[in-house]
C-alpha atoms as a PDB file:
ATOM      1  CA  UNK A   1       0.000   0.000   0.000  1.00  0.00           C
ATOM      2  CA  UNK A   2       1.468   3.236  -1.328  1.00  0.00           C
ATOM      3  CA  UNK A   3      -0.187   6.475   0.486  1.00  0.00           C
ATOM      4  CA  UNK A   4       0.196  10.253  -0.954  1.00  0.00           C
ATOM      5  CA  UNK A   5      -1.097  13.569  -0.945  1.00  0.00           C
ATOM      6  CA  UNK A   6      -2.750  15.433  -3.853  1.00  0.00           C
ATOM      7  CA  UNK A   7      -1.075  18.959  -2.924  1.00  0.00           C
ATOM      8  CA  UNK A   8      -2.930  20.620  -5.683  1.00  0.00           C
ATOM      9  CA  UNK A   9      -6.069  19.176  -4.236  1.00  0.00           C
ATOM     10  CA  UNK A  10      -5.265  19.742  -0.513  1.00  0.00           C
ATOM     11  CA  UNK A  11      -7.120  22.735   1.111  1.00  0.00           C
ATOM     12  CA  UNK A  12      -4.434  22.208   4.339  1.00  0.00           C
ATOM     13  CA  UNK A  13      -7.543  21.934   6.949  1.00  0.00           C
ATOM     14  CA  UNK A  14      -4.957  19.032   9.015  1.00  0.00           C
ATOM     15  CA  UNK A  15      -7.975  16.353   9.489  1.00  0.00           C
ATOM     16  CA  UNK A  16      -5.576  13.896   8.451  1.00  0.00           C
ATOM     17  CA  UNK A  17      -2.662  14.998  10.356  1.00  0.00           C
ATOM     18  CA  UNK A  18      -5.046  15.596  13.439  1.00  0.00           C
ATOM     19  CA  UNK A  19      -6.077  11.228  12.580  1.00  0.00           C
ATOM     20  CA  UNK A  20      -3.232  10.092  11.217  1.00  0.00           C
ATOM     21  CA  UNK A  21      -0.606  11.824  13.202  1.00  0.00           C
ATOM     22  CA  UNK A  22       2.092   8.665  12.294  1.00  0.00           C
ATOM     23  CA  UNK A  23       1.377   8.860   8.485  1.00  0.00           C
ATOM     24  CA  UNK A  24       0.544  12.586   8.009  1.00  0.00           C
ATOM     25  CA  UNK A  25       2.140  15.900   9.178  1.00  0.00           C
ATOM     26  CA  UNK A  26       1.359  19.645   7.836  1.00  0.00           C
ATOM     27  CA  UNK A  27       4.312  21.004   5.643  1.00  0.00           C
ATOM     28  CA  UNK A  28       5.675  24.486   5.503  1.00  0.00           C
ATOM     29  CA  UNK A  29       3.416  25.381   2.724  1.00  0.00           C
ATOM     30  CA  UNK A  30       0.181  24.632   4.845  1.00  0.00           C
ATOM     31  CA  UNK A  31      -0.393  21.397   2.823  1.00  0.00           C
ATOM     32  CA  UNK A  32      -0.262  17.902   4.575  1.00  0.00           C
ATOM     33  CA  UNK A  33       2.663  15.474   3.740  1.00  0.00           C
ATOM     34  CA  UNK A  34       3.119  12.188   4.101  1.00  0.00           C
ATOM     35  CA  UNK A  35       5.275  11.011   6.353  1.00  0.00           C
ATOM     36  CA  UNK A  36       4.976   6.911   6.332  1.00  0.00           C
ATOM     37  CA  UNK A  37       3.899   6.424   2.463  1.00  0.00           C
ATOM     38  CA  UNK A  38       4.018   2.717   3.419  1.00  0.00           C
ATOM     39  CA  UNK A  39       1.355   2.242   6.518  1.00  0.00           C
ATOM     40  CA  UNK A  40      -0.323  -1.047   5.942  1.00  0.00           C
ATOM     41  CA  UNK A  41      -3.607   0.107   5.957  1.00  0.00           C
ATOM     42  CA  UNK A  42      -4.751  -2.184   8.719  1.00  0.00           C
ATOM     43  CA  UNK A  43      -6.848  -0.083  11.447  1.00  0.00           C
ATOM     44  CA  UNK A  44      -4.610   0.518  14.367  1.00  0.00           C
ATOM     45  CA  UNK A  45      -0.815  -0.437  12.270  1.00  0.00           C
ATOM     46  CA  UNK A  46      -0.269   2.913  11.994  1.00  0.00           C
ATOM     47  CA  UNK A  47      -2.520   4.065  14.768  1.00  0.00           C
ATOM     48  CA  UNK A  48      -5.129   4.734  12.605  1.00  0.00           C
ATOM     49  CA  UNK A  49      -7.588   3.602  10.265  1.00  0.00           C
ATOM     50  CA  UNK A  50      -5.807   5.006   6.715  1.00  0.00           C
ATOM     51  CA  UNK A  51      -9.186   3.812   4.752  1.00  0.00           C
ATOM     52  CA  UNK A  52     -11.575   5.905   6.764  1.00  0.00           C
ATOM     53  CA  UNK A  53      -8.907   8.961   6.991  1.00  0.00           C
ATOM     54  CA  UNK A  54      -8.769   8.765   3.065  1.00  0.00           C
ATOM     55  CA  UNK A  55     -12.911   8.824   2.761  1.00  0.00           C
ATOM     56  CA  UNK A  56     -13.121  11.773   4.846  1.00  0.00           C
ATOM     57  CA  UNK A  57     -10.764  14.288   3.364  1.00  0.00           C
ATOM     58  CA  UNK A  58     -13.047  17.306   2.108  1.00  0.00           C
ATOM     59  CA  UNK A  59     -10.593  17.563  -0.778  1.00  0.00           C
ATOM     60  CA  UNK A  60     -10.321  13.969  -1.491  1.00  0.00           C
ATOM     61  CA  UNK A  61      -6.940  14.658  -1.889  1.00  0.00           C
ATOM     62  CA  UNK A  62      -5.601  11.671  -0.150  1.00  0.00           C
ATOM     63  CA  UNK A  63      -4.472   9.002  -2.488  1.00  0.00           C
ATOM     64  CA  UNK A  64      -4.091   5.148  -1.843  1.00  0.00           C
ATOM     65  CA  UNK A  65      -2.730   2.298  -4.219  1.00  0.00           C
END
């Protein structure tokens, strides 16, 4: 599982960071990052539940392959 960030897409609001705080962080540019492009995807492996993180981005700007 491959995780990114649309940063043309992202309106930098944090949800994910706030959710994800292992796989996302807020950049310099106000924009999330991603900072553990790998997490499994599994609820609670990363802390989180990716899946659910991904679904509610306003700017569905969260990308997983």
């Amino acid at each position: 599982m491959q995780i990114s960030i649309d940063k043309s897409a992202c309106l930098g609001c944090g949800m994910c960071a706030q959710k994800c705080s292992q796989v996302f962080k807020m950049g310099d540019d106000g924009k999330s990052e991603v900072i553990n492009p790998t997490c499994c995807g599994n609820e609670g492996c990363c802390g989180c539940d990716i899946n659910e993180t991904a679904k509610e981005c306003p700017a569905n700007a969260i990308k997983i392959d």
